[in-house]
Structures are given as C-alpha cells and as structure tokens.
C-alpha atoms as a PDB file:
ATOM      1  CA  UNK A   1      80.057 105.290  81.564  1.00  0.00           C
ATOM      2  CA  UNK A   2      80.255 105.066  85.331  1.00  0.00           C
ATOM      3  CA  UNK A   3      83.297 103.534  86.756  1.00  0.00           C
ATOM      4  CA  UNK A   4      82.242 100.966  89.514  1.00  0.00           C
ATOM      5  CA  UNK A   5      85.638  99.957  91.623  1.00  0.00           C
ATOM      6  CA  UNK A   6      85.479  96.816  93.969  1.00  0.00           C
ATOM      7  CA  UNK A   7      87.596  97.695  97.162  1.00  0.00           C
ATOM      8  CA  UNK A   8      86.421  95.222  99.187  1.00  0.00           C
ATOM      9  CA  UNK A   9      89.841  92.761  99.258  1.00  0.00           C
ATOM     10  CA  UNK A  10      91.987  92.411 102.629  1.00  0.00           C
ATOM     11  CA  UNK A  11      95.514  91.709 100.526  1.00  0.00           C
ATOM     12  CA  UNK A  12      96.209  88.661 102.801  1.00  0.00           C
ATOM     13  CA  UNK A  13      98.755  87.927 100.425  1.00  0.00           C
ATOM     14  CA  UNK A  14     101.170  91.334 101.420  1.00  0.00           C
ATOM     15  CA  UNK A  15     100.797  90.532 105.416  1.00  0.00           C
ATOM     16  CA  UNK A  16     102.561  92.179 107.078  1.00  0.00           C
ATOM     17  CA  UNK A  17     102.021  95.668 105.119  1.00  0.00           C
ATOM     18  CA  UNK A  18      98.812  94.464 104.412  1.00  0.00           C
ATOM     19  CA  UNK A  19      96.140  94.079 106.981  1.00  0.00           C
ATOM     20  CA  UNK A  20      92.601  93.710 107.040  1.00  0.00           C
ATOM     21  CA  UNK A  21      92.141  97.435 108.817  1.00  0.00           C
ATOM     22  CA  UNK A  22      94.642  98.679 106.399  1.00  0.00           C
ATOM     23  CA  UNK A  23      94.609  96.577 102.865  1.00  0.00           C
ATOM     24  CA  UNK A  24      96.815  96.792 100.062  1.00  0.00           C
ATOM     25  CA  UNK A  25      94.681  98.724  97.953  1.00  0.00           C
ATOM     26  CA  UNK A  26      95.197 101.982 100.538  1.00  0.00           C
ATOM     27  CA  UNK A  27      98.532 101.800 101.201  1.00  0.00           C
ATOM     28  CA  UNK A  28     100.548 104.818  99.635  1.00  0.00           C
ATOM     29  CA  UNK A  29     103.172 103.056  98.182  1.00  0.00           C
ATOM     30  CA  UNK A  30     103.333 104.120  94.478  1.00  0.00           C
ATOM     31  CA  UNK A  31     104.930 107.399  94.730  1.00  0.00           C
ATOM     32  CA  UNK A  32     102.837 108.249  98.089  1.00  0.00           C
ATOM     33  CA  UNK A  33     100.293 107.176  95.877  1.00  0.00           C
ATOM     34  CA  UNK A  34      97.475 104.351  96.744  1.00  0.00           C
ATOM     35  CA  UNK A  35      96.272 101.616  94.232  1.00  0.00           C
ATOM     36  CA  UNK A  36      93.166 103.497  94.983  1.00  0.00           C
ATOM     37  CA  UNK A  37      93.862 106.830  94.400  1.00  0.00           C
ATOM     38  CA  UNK A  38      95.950 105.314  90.861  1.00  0.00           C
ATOM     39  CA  UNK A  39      92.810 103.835  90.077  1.00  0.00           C
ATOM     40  CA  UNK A  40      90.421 106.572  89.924  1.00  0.00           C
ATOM     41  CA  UNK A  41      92.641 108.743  87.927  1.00  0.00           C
ATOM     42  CA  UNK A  42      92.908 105.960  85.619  1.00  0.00           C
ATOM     43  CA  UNK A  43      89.688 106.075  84.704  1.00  0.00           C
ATOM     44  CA  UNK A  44      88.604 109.710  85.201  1.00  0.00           C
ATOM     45  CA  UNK A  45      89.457 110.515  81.464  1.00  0.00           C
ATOM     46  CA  UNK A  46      86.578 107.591  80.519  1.00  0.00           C
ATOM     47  CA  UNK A  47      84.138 108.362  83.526  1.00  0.00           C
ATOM     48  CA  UNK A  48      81.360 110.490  84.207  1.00  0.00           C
ATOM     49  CA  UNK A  49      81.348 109.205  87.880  1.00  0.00           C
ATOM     50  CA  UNK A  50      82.774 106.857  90.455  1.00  0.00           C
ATOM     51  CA  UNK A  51      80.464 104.359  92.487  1.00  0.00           C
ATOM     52  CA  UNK A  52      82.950 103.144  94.699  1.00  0.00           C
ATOM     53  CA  UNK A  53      81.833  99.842  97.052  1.00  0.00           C
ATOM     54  CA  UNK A  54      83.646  98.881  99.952  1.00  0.00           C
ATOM     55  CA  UNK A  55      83.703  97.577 103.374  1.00  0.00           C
ATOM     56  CA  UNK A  56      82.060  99.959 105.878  1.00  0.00           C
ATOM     57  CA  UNK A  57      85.093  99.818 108.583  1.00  0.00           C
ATOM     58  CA  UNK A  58      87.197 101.236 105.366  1.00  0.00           C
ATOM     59  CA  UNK A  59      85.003 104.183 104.641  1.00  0.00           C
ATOM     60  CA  UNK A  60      87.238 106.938 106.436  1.00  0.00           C
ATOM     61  CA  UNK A  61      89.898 105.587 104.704  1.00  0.00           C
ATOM     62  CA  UNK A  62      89.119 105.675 101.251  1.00  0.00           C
ATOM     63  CA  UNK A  63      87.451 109.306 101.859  1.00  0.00           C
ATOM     64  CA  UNK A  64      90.774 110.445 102.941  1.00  0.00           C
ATOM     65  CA  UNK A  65      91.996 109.948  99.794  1.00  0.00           C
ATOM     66  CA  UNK A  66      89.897 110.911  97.347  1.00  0.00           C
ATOM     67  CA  UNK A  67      89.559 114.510  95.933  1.00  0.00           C
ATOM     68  CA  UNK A  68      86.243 116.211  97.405  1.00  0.00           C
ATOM     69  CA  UNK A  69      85.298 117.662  93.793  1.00  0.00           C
ATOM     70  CA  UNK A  70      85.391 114.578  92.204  1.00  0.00           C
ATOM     71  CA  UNK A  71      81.448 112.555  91.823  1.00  0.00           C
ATOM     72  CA  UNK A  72      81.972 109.788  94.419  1.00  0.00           C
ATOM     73  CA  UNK A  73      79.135 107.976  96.105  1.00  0.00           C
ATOM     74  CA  UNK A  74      80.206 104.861  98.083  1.00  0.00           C
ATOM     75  CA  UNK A  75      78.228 101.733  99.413  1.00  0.00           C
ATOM     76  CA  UNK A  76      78.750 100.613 102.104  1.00  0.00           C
ATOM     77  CA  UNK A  77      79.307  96.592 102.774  1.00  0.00           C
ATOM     78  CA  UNK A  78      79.346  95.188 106.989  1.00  0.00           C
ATOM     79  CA  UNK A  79      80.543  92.039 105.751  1.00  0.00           C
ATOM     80  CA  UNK A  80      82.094  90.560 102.680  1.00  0.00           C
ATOM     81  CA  UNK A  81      80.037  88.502 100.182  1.00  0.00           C
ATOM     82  CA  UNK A  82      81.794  88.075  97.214  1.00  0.00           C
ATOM     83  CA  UNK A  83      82.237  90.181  93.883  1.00  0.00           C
ATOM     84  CA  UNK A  84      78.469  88.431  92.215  1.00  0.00           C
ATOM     85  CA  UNK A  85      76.634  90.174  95.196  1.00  0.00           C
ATOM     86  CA  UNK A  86      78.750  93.792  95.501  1.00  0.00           C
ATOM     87  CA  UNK A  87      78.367  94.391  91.443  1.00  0.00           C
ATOM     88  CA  UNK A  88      74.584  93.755  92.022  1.00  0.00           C
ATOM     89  CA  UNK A  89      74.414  96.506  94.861  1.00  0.00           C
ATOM     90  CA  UNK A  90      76.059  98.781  92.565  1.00  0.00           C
ATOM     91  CA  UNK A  91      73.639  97.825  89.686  1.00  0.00           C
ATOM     92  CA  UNK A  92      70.436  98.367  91.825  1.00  0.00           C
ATOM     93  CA  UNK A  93      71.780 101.786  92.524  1.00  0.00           C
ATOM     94  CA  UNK A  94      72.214 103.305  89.182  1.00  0.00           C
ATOM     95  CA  UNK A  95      69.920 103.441  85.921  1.00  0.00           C
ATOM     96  CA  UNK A  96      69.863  99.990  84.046  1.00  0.00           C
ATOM     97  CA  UNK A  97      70.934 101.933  81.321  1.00  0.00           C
ATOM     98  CA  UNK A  98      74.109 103.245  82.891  1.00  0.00           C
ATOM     99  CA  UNK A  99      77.157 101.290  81.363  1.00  0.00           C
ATOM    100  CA  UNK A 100      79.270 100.181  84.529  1.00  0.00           C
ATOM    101  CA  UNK A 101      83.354  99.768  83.928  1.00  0.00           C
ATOM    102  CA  UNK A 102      84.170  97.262  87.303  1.00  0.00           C
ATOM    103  CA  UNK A 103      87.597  97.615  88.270  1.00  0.00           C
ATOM    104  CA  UNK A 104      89.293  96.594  91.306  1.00  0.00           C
ATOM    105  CA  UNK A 105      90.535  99.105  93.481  1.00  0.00           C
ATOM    106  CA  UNK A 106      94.057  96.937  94.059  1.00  0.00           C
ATOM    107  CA  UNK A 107      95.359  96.433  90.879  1.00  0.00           C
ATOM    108  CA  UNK A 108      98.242  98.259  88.959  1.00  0.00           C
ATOM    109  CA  UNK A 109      97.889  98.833  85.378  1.00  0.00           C
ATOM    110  CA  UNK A 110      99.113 101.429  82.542  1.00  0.00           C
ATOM    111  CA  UNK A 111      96.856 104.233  81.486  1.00  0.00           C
ATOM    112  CA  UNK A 112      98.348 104.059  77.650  1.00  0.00           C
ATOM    113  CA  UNK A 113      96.895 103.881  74.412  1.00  0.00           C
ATOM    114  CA  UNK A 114      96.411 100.149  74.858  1.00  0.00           C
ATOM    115  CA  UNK A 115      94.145 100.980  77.755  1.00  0.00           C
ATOM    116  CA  UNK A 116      92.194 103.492  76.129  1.00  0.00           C
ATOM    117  CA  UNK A 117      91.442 101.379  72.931  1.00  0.00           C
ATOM    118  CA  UNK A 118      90.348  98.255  75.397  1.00  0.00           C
ATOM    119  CA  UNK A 119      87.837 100.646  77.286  1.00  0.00           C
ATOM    120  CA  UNK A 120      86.461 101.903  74.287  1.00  0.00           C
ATOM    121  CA  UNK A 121      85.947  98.267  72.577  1.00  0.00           C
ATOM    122  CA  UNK A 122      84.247  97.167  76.000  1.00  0.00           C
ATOM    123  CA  UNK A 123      82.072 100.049  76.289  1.00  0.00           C
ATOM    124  CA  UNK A 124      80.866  99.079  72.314  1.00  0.00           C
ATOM    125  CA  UNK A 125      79.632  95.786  73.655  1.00  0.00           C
ATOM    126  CA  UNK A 126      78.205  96.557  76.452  1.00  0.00           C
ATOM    127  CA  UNK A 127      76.199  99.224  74.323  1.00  0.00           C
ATOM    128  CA  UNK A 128      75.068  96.436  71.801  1.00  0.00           C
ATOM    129  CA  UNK A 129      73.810  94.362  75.679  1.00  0.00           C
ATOM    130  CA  UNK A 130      77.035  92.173  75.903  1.00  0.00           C
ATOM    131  CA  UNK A 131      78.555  91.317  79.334  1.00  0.00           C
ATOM    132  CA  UNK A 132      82.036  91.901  78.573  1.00  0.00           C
ATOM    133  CA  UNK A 133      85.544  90.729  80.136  1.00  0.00           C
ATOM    134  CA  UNK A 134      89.079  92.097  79.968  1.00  0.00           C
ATOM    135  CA  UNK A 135      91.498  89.190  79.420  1.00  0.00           C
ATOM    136  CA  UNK A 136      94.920  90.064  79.773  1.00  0.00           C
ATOM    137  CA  UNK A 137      97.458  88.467  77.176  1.00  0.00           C
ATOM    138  CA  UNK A 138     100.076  86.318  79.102  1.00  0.00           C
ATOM    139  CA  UNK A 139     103.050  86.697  78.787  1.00  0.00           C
ATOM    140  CA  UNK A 140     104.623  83.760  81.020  1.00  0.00           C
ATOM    141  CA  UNK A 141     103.060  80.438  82.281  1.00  0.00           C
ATOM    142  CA  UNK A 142     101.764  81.874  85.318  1.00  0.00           C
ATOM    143  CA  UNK A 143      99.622  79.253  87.581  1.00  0.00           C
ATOM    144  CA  UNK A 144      98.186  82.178  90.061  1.00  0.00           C
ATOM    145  CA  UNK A 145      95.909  83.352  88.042  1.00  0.00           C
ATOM    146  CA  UNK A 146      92.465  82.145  86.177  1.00  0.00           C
ATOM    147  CA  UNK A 147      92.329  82.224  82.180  1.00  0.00           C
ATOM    148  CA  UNK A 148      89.851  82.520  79.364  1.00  0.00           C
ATOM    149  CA  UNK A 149      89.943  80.264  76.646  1.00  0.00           C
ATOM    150  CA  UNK A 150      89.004  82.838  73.938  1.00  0.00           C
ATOM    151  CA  UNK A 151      88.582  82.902  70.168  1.00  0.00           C
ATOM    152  CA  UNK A 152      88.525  86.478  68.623  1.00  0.00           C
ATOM    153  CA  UNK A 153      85.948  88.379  70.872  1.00  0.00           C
ATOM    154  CA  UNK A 154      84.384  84.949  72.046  1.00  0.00           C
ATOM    155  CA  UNK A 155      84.621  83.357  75.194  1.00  0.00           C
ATOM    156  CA  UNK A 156      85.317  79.688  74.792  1.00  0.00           C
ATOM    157  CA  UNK A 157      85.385  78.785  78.274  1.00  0.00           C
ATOM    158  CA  UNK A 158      86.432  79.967  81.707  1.00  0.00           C
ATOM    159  CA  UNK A 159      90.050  78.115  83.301  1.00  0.00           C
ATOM    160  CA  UNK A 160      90.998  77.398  86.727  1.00  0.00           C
ATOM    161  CA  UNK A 161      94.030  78.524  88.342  1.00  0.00           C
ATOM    162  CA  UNK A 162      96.186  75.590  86.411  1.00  0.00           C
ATOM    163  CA  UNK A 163      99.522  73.137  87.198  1.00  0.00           C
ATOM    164  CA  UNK A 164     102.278  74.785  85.480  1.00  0.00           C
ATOM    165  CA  UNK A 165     102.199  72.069  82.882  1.00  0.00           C
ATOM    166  CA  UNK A 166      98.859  73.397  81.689  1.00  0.00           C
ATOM    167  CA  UNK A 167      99.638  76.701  82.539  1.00  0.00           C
ATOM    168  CA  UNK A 168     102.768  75.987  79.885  1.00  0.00           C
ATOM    169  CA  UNK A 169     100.306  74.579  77.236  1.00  0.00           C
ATOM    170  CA  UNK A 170      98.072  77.715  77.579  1.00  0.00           C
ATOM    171  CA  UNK A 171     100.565  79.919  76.714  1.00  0.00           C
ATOM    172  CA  UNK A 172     101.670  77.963  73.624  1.00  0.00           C
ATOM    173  CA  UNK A 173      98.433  77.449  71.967  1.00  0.00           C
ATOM    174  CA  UNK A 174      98.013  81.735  71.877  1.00  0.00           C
ATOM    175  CA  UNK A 175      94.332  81.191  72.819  1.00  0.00           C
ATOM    176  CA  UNK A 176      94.235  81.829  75.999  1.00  0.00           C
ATOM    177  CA  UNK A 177      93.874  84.970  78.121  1.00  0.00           C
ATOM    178  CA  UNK A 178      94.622  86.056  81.873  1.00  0.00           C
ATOM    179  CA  UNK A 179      91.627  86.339  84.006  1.00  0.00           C
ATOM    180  CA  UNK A 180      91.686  90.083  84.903  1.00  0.00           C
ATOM    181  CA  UNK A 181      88.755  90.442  87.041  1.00  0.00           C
ATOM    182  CA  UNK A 182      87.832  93.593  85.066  1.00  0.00           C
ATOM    183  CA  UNK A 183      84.243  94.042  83.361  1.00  0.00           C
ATOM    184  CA  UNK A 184      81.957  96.408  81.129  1.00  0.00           C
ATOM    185  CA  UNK A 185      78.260  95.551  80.988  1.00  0.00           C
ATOM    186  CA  UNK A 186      74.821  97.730  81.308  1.00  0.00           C
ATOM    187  CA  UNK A 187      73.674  97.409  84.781  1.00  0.00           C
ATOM    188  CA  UNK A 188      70.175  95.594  83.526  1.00  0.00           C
ATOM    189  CA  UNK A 189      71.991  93.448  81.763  1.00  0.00           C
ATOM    190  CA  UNK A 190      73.974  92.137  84.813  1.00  0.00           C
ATOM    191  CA  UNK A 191      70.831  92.215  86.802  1.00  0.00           C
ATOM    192  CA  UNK A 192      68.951  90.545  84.201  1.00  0.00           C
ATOM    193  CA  UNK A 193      71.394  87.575  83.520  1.00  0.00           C
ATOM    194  CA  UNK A 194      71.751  87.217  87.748  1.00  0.00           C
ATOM    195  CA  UNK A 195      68.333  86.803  88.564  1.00  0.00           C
ATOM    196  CA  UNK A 196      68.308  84.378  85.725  1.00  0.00           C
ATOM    197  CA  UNK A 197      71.281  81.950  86.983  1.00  0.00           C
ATOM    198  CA  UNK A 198      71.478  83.022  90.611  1.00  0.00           C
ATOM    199  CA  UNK A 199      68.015  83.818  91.555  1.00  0.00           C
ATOM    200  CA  UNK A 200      68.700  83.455  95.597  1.00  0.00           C
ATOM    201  CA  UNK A 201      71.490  86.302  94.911  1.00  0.00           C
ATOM    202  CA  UNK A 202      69.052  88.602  92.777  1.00  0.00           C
ATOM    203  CA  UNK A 203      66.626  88.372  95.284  1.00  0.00           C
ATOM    204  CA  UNK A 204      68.332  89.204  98.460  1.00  0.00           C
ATOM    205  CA  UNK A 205      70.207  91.595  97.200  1.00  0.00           C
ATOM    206  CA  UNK A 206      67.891  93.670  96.356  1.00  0.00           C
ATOM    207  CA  UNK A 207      66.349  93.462  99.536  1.00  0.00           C
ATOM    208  CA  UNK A 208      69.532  94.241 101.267  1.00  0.00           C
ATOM    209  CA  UNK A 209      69.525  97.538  98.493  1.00  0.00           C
ATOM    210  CA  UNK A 210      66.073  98.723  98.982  1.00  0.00           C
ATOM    211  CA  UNK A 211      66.742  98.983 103.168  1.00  0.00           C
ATOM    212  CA  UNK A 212      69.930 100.670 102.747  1.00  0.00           C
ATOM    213  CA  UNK A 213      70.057 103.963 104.738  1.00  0.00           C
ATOM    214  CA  UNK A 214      72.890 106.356 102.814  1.00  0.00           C
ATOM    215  CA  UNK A 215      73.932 103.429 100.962  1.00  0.00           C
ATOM    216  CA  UNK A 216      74.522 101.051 104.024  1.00  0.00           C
ATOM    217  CA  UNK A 217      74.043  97.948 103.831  1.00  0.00           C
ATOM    218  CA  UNK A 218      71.893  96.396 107.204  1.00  0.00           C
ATOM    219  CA  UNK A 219      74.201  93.031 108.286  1.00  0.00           C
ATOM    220  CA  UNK A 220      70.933  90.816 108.724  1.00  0.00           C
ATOM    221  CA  UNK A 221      70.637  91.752 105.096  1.00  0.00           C
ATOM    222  CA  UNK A 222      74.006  91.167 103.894  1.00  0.00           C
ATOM    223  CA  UNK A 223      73.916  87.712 105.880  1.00  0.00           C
ATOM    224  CA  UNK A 224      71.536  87.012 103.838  1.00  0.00           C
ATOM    225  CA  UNK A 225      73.084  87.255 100.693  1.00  0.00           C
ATOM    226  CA  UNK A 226      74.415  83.979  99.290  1.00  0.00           C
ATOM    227  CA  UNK A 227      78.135  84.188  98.656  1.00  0.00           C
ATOM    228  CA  UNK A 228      79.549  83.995  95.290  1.00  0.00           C
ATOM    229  CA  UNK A 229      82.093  85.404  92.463  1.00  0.00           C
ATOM    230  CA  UNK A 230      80.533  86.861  89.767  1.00  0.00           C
ATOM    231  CA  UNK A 231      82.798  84.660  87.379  1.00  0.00           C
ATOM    232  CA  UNK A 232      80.837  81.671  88.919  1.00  0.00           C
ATOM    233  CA  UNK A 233      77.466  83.274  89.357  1.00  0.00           C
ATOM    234  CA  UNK A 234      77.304  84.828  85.683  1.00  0.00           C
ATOM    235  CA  UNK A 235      79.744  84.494  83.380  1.00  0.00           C
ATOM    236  CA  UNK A 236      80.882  81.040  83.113  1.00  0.00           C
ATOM    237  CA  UNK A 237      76.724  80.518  82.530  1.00  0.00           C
ATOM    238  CA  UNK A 238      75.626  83.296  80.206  1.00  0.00           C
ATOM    239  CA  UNK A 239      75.157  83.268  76.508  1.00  0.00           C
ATOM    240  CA  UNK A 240      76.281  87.246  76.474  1.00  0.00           C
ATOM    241  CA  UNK A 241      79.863  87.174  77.248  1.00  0.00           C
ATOM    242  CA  UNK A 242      82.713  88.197  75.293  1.00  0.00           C
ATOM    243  CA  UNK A 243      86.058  89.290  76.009  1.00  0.00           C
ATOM    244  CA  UNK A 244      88.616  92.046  74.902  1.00  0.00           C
ATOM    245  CA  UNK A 245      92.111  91.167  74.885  1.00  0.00           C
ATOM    246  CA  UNK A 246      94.250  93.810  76.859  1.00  0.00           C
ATOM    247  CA  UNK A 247      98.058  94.122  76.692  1.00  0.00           C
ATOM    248  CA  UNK A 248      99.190  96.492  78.045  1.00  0.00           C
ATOM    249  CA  UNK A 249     100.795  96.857  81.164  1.00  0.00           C
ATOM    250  CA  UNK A 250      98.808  94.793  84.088  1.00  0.00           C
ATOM    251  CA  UNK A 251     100.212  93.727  87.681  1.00  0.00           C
ATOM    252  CA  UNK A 252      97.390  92.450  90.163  1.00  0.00           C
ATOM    253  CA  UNK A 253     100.047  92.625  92.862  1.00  0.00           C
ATOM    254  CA  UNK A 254      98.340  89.767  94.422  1.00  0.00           C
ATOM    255  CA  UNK A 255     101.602  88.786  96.004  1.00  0.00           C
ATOM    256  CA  UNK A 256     105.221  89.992  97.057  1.00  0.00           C
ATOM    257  CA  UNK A 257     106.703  88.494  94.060  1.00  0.00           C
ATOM    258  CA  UNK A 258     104.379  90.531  91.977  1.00  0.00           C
ATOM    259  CA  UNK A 259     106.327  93.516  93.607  1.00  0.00           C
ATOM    260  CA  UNK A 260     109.221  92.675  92.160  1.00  0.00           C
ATOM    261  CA  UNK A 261     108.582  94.156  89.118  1.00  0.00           C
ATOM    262  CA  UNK A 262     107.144  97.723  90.478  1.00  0.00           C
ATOM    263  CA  UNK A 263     108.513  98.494  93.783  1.00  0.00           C
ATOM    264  CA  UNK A 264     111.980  99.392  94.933  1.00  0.00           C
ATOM    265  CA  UNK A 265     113.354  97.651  97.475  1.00  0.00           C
ATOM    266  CA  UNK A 266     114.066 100.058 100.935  1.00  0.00           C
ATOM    267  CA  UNK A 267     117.475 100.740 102.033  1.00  0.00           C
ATOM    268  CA  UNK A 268     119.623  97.615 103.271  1.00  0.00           C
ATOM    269  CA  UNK A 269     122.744  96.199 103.276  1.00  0.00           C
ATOM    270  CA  UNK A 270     123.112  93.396 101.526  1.00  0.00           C
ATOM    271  CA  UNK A 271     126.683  91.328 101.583  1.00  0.00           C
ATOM    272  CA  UNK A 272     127.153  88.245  98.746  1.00  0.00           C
ATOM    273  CA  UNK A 273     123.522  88.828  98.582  1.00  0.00           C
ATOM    274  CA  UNK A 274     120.996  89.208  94.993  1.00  0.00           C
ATOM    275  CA  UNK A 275     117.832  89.211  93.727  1.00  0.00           C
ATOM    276  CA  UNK A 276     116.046  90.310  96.876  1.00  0.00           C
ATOM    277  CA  UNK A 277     113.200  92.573  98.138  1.00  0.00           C
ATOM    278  CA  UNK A 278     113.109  94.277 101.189  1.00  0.00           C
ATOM    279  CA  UNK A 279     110.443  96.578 102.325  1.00  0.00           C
ATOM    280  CA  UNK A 280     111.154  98.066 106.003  1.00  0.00           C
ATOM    281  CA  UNK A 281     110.861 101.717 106.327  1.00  0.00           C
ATOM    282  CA  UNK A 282     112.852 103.415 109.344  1.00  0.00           C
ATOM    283  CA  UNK A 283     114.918  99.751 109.354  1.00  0.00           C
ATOM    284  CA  UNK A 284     118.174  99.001 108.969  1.00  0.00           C
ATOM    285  CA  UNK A 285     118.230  95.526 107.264  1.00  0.00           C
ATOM    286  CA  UNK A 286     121.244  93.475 106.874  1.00  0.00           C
ATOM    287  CA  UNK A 287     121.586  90.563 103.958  1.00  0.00           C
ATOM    288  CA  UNK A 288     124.660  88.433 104.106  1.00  0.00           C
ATOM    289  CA  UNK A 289     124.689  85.348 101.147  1.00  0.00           C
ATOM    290  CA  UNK A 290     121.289  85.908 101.283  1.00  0.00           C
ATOM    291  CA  UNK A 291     119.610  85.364  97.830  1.00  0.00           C
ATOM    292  CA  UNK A 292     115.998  85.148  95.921  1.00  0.00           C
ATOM    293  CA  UNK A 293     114.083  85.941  99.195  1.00  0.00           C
ATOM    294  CA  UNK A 294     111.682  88.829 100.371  1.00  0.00           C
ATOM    295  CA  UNK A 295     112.215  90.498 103.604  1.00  0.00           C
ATOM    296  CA  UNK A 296     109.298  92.436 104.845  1.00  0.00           C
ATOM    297  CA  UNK A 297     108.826  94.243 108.416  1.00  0.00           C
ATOM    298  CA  UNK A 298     106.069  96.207 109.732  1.00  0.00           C
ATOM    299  CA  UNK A 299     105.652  97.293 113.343  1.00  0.00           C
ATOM    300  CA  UNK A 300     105.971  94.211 115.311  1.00  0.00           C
ATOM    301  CA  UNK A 301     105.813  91.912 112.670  1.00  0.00           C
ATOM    302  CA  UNK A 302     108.545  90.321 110.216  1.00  0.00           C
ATOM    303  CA  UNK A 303     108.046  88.597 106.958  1.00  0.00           C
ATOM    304  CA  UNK A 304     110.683  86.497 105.360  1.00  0.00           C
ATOM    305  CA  UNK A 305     109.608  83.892 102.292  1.00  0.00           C
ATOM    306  CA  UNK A 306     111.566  82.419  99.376  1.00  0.00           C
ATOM    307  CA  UNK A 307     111.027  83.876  95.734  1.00  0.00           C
ATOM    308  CA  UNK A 308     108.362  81.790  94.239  1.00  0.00           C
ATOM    309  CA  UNK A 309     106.392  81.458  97.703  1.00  0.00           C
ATOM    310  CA  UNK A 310     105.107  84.485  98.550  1.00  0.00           C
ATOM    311  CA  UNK A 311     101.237  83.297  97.425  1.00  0.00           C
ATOM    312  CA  UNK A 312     101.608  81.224 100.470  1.00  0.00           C
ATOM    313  CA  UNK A 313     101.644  84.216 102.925  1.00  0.00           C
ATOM    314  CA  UNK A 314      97.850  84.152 103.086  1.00  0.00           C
ATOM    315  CA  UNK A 315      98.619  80.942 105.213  1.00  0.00           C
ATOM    316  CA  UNK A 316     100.496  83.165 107.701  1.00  0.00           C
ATOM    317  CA  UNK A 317      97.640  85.276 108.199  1.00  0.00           C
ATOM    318  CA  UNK A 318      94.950  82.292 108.121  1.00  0.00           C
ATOM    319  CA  UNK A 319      96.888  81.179 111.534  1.00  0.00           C
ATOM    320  CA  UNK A 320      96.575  84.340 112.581  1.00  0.00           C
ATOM    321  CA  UNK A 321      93.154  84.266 112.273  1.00  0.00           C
ATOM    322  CA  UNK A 322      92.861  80.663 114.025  1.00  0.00           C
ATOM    323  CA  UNK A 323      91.610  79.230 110.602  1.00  0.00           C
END
C-alpha cells in the first residue's frame, strides 16, 4: 500500500497563521512538528511509499521537511482543481494494482490501535475492488462537517454539511458517520469508476499526466481539467463504496475552535478572563473580562473572533482576496 497525501489546501480558515504561501498543513506547530511531517510518520508503519501531491509554489516547502531516505515522489499541481482531479494524477502515476491510502496532509489524528485496525479493514476492501471511505463516529452534533449515512460497511447515502437540528438528529439515530475525507481504493478502480461518471475529468487528466515533465503538471493542462471533489465526482455515484467506521482520535483542524482541543494557548495575561485561545509568539497579550474568544497575531496582522465563529474567518481572507 502506497500512501497518497493531498496537500493541496490553503487553511483559509487559520488566517492569520495560515496563508496561502505558508498553509496550515506546514506550519510546525505540534511540538515543532508539521501536520505534514505528523502525517507521514503516521502512516510509514502501513506504507511502502509516499506519493505526495501538492501545489508547485509549495514544493520547497514540503521538501524541507521530509526525511531524504524516506521513498517520496511529489506531483506537482500550478493551480488547484479539486481532490476528483489530484487523486486521478496520482492514480495515472502508479500501477492500477497499487492500493492507494489518500490522506490529507492537514489533518490531526491518533496513530493507536484504532487506527491500525481501520487501515487494515480498508486495505481488505480495496483488495476485494471496493472504493472505500473512513467515516469518523461523531461524537457531538457538529454542522461543519459532511456525514455518511451508513449501515454496517454500507454506504447509505452521502450528507451535506447540516442545520444543527439535523446535525442533532444524526447523532441520535447512531447511523451516521463524519465525513473524513480519507480513502483506500486500487488506483484502476478509481480510474475506472471516474472515467465512468466523470468522463471530461478522466480524459483531461490524463492528458495533463502524460505531458508532465518530472511530475509537473503544464497550466494549459491543468486549466483544462474540470473542477470537482471526488465525493461528488465518484462516490456519491458508484455502486463500489463502502465505509469503515473510525474512532479514534480525529481533529481536521479546519478552524480555530478546532484548536481548542490540541494546542496550548501562548503566554498572556489574562484578568477576569476564561475560556480563551491566544496564539502570538514573541507577544505580550493582555485579556481583561475577556471571555470565549480567540486572539490570534501574526506579523502585521491580528485576528480576534468569538468561540463558535471561527469557520467564518475564511470570509476575512475572501476580502482579502477582493472576492
């Protein structure tokens, strides 16, 4: 089994420590550790291999912090086109044989025996020609992420991000799973079940593969590729889906309030004041009846949300952007 990690995401959501020249997944912040670097020894136990795909401008980076003995080949993205087309560059560069674990670079999650026994399960399926899913058992009503409505090993249906009413309901019934964004297939069957129910992504992807110089991708090419999630493009269509329940410990850190639970808040003084997080190294900051609310300053810039908010702070950076 090859591990295949997606690094492509800009972590919009952590602005200001978060940029797009410098995203989440590469910032040393677990120990002097990246979500990166936590990744691949996560998996290095399970994997003969790393195939590691990410934007080209982030190349330096990532090499930078990776250890030069371990089996790392990288492809190389100009532009962002979604998760559908990135797994399918990775596919058309390995042997449709080769079982693929996808993981995303910028996730934080415990290498236990839980772990271990979902990885093996997963990597059973995919033998057998299964496209297979990691759903994460909830454990609150949480409306940020997608679910799985599953039964056993079978995938019901795939769930939008819900209200918190429904998000409430999903939890009760014990059906249904957190979308993890994790997968486990054989690379032919990926390709295979693409070209069947996104043609127009099959197609110029493997274009944009077979004129890849060094496993860079030409822009004209990449342009070209239609842009879509592989949830959307694949697995909310095929027949040869099924899902393995995970629960152990999971964070996607998609937001500050995620980072409540795993990072320690910097030095500051904090008067009549509870329940905060504040991340500003070389800072002196200064709470007074200041309470549920994250504090966040990077260079120039300073970040300060309400507990409960902080999925808005891709907003912040959208105006940024003049979107």
């Amino acid at each position: 089994m090859k591990n295949l990690v997606i690094c492509g995401g800009s972590g919009t959501r952590l602005w200001p420590i978060s940029t797009p020249e410098h995203p989440k997944q590469f910032l040393p912040i677990f120990n002097k550790k990246s979500l990166f670097q936590l990744t691949l020894e996560r998996n290095l136990p399970f994997c003969d291999g790393f195939l590691v795909i990410l934007g080209q401008k982030h190349l330096n980076l990532a090499k930078k912090q990776v250890d030069a003995s371990e089996q790392i080949d990288f492809i190389q993205e100009p532009i962002g086109r979604n998760t559908a087309p990135a797994i399918a560059l990775a596919c058309f560069a390995v042997d449709e044989e080769e079982i693929l674990l996808v993981s995303p670079s910028d996730h934080l999650i415990g290498a236990d025996k839980y772990y271990r026994k979902s990885l093996f399960e997963a990597e059973d399926l995919a033998e057998k020609g299964y496209l297979v899913t990691f759903g994460i058992l909830p454990t609150y009503a949480e409306t940020g992420y997608g679910y799985i409505y599953a039964k056993g090993e079978d995938v019901l249906a795939f769930c939008e991000k819900p209200d918190l009413k429904t998000a409430k309901s999903y939890l009760d019934s014990g059906n249904y799973l957190w979308n993890s964004g994790m997968f486990c297939f054989k690379a032919g069957v990926y390709l295979a079940e693409l070209k069947k129910y996104a043609p127009k992504i099959y197609e110029m992807a493997k274009i944009a593969y077979d004129n890849s110089t060094n496993g860079l991708i030409d822009m004209d090419d990449m342009l070209n590729i239609p842009k879509d999630s592989i949830d959307y493009a694949v697995m909310e269509k095929s027949d040869k889906v099924k899902v393995v329940p995970f629960v152990g410990k999971w964070n996607d850190l998609g937001s500050f309030d995620s980072l409540f639970e795993v990072v320690d808040s910097t030095q500051s003084i904090q008067i009549d004041s509870n329940n905060n997080l504040v991340i500003a190294e070389g800072k002196t900051v200064g709470l007074v009846g200041v309470k549920d609310s994250i504090v966040v300053a990077q260079g120039n810039n300073l970040l300060v949300c309400k507990k409960g908010e902080s999925q808005r702070v891709k907003e912040i950076c959208d105006k940024l952007a003049g979107k």
